[in-house]
Protein backbone atom coordinates (compact mmCIF):
# COMPACT_ATOMS: atom_id res chain seq x y z
CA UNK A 1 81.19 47.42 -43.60
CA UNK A 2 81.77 47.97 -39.96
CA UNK A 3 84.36 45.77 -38.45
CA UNK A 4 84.97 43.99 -34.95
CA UNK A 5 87.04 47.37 -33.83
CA UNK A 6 86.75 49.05 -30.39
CA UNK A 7 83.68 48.90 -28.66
CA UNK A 8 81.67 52.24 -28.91
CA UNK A 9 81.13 54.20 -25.47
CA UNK A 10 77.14 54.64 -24.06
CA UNK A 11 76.16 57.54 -22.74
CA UNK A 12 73.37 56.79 -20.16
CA UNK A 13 71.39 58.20 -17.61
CA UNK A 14 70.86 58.16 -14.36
CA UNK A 15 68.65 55.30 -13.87
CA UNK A 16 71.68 53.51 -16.54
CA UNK A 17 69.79 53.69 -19.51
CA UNK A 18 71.59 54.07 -22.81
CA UNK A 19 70.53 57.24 -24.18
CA UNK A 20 73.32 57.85 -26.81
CA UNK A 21 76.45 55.99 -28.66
CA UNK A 22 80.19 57.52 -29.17
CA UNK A 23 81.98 56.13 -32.36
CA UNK A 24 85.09 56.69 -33.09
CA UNK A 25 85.59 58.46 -36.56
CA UNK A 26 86.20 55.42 -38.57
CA UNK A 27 83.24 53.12 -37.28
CA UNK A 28 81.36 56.58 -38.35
CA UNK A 29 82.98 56.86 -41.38
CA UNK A 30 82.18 52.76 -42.68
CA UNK A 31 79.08 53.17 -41.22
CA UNK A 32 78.17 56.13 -43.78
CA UNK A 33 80.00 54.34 -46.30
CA UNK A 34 77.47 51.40 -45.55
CA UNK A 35 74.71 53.76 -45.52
CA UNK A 36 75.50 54.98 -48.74
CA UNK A 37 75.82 51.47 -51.14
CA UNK A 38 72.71 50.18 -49.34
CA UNK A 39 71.00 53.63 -50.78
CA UNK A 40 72.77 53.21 -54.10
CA UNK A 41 71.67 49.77 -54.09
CA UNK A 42 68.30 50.56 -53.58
CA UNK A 43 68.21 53.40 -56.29
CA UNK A 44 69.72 50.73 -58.92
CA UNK A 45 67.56 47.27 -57.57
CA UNK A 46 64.90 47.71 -60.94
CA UNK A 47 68.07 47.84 -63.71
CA UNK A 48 68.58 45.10 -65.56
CA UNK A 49 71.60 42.76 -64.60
CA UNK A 50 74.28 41.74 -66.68
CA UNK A 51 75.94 38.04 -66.61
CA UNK A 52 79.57 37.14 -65.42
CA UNK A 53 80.64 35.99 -69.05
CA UNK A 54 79.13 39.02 -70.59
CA UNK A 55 80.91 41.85 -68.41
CA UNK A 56 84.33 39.63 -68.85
CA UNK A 57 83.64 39.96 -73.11
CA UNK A 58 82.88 43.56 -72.71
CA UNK A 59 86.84 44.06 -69.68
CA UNK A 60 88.62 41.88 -72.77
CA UNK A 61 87.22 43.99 -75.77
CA UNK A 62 87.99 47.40 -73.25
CA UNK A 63 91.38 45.83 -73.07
CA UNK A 64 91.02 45.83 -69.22
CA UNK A 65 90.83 41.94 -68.68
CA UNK A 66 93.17 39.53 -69.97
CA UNK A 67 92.98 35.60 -70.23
């Protein structure tokens, strides 16, 4: 997710119109992280979901979740 960081730089032309955007490498880089989980989020939206207390059973029987 992009953060309040540094504002990005316009390029614009002559009459002052904003024509393109400079980012610095990490408001790129979150922004095709963002990109990315809204497409793997899209890809996934018709799987079936799984409840809280199920996933917790399945981190306890894995060993991976303790009470």
């Amino acid at each position: 997710m992009v953060r309040a960081m540094e504002e990005p730089e316009f390029i614009k032309d002559q009459r002052g119109r904003k024509k393109a955007v400079v980012l610095s490498i990490r408001q790129y880089n979150e922004l095709l992280e963002d990109l990315h989980d809204l497409a793997v989020l899209a890809e996934r939206r018709d799987e079936p979901t799984t409840n809280w207390e199920e996933v917790k059973r399945k981190l306890r029987a894995d060993g991976l979740l303790r009470d």
